[in-house]
C-alpha atoms as a PDB file:
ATOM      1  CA  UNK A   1     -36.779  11.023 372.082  1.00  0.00           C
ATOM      2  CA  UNK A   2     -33.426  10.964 370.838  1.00  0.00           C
ATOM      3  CA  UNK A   3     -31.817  10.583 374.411  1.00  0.00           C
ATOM      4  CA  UNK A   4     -34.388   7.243 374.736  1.00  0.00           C
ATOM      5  CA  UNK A   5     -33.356   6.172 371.485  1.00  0.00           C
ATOM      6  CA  UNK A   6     -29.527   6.315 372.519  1.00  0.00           C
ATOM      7  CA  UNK A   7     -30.177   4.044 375.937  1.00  0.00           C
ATOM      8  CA  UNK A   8     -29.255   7.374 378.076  1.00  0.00           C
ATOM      9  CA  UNK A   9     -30.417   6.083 381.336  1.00  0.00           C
ATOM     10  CA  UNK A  10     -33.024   8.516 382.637  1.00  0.00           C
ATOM     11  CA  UNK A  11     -35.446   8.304 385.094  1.00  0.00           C
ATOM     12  CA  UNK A  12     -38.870   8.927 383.492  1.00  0.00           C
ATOM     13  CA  UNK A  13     -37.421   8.889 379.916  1.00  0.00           C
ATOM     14  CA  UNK A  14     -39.741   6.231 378.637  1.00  0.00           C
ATOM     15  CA  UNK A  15     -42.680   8.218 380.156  1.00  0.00           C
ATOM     16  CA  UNK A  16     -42.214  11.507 378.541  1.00  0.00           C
ATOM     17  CA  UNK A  17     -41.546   9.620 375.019  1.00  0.00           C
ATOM     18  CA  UNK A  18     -45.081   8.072 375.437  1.00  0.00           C
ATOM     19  CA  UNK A  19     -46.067  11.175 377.023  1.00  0.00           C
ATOM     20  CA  UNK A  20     -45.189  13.678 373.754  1.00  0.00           C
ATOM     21  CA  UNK A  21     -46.126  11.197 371.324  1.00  0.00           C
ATOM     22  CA  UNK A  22     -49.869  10.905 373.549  1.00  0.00           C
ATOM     23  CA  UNK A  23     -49.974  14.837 372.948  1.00  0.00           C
ATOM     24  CA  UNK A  24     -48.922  14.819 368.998  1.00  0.00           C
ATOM     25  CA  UNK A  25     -51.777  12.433 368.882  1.00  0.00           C
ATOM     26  CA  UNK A  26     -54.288  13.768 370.992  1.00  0.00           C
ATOM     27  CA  UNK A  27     -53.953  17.058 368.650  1.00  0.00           C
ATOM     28  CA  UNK A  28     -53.700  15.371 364.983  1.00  0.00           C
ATOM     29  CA  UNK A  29     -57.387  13.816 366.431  1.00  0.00           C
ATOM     30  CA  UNK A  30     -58.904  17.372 367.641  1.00  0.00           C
ATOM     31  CA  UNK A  31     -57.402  18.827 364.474  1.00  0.00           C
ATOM     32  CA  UNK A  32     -59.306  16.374 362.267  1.00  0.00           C
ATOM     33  CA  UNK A  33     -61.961  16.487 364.247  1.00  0.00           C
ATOM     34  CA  UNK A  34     -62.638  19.798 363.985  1.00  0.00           C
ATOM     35  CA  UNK A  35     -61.221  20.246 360.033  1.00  0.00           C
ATOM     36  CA  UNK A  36     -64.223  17.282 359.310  1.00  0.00           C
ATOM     37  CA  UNK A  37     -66.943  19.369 361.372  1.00  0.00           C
ATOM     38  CA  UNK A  38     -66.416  22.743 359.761  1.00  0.00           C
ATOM     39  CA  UNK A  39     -66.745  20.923 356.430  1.00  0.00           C
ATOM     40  CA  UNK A  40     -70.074  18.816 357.320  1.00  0.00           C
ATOM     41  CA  UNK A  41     -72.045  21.457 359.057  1.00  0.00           C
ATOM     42  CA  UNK A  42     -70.232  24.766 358.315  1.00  0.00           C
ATOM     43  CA  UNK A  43     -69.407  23.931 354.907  1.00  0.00           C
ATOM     44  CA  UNK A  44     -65.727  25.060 354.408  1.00  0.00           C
ATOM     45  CA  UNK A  45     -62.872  23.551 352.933  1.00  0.00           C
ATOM     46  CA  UNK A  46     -64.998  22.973 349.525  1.00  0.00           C
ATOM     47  CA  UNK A  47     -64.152  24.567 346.236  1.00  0.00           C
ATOM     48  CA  UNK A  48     -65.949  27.884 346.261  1.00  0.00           C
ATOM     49  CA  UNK A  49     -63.574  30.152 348.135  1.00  0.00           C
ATOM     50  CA  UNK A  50     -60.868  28.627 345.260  1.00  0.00           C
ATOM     51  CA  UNK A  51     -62.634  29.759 341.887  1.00  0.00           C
ATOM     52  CA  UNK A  52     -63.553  33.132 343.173  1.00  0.00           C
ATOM     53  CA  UNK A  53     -59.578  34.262 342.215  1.00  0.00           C
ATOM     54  CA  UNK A  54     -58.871  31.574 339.705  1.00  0.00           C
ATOM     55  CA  UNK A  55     -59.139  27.843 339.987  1.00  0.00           C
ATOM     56  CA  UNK A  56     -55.021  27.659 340.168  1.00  0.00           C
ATOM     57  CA  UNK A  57     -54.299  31.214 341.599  1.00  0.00           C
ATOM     58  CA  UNK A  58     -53.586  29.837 345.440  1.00  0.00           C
ATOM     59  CA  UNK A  59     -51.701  26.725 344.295  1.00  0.00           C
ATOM     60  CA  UNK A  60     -49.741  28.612 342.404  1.00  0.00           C
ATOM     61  CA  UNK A  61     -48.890  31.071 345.229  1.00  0.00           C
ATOM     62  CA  UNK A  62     -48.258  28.079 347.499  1.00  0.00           C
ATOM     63  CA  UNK A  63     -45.715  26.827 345.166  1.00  0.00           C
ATOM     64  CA  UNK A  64     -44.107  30.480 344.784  1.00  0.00           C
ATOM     65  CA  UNK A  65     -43.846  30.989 348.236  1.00  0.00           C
ATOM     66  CA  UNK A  66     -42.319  27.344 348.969  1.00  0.00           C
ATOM     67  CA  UNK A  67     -39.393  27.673 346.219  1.00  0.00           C
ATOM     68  CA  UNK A  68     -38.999  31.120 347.899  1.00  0.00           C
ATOM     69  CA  UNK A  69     -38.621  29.810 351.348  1.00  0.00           C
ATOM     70  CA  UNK A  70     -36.248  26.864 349.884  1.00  0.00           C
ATOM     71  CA  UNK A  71     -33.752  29.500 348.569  1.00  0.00           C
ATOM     72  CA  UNK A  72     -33.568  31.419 351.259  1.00  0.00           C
ATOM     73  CA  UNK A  73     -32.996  28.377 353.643  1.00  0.00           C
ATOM     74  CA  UNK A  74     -29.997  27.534 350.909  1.00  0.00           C
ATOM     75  CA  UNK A  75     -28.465  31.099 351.058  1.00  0.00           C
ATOM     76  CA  UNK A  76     -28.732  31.223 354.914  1.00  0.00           C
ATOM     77  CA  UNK A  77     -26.836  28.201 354.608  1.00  0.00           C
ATOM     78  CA  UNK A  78     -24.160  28.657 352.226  1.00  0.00           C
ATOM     79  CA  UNK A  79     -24.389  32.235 353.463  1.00  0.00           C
ATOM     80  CA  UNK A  80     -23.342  30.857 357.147  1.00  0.00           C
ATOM     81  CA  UNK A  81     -20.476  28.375 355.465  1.00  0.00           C
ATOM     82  CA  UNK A  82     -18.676  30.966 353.559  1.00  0.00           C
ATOM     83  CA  UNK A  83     -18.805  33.337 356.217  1.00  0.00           C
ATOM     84  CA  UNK A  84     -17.135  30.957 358.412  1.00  0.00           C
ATOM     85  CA  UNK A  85     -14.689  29.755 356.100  1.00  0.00           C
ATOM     86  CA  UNK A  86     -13.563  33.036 354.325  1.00  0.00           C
ATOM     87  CA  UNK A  87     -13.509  34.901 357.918  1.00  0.00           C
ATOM     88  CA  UNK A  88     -12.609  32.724 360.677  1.00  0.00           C
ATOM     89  CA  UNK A  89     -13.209  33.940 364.197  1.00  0.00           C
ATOM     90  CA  UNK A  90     -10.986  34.297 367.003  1.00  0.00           C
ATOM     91  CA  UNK A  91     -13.036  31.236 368.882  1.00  0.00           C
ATOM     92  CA  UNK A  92     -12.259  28.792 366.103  1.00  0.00           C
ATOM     93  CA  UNK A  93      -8.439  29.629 366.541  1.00  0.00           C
ATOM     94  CA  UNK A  94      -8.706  31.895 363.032  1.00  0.00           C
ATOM     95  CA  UNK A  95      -8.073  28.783 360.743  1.00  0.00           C
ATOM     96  CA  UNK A  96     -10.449  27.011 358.333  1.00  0.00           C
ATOM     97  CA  UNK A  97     -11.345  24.058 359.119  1.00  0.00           C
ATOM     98  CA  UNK A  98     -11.339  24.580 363.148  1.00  0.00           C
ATOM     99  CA  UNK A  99      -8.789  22.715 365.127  1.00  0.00           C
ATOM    100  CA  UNK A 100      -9.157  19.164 365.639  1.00  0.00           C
ATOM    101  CA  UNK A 101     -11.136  18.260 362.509  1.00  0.00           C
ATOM    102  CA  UNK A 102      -9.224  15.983 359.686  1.00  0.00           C
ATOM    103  CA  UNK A 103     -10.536  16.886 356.395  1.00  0.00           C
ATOM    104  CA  UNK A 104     -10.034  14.720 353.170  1.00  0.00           C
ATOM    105  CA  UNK A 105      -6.896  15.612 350.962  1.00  0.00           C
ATOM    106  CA  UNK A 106      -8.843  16.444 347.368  1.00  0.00           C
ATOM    107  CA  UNK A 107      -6.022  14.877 345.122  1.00  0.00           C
END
């Protein structure tokens, strides 16, 4: 997508785009599908299986285990940046920033 987005002439490039969007389609319409049959004749996704461990127990869980995935994308991240800055490798010419990048003087 991004190549057809950027003109990069490809044969066929405008054919897979409409080609992966066809399939992210086609599978948001079986999903739904199949999410609004289980409710109508199987009768899940109502309330029930909720309130048997507290109306708010598995929101609350939800919410617990998305701030927990949110910090540990941060730490991998500033984890990742101070490693690179504080101990250079040998690939990166052993300097902070690498060679070739113009950084902004802070005063």
């Amino acid at each position: 997508m991004s190549m057809y987005m950027h003109n990069v002439c490809h044969i066929g490039g405008g054919v897979l785009l409409l080609m992966g969007l066809g399939t992210v389609l086609y599978a948001m319409v079986v999903w739904w599908r199949d999410v609004i049959r289980e409710a109508t004749f199987e009768g899940h996704h109502n309330a029930s299986p909720s309130m048997a461990f507290g109306s708010t127990t598995g929101l609350r869980y939800g919410m617990l285990c998305f701030i927990a995935s949110e910090v540990m994308f941060f730490v991998a991240f500033f984890w990742a940046l101070f490693h690179s800055s504080l101990a250079p490798k040998v690939e990166m010419g052993d300097v902070w920033p690498p060679k070739g990048i113009s950084v902004i003087h802070p005063l």
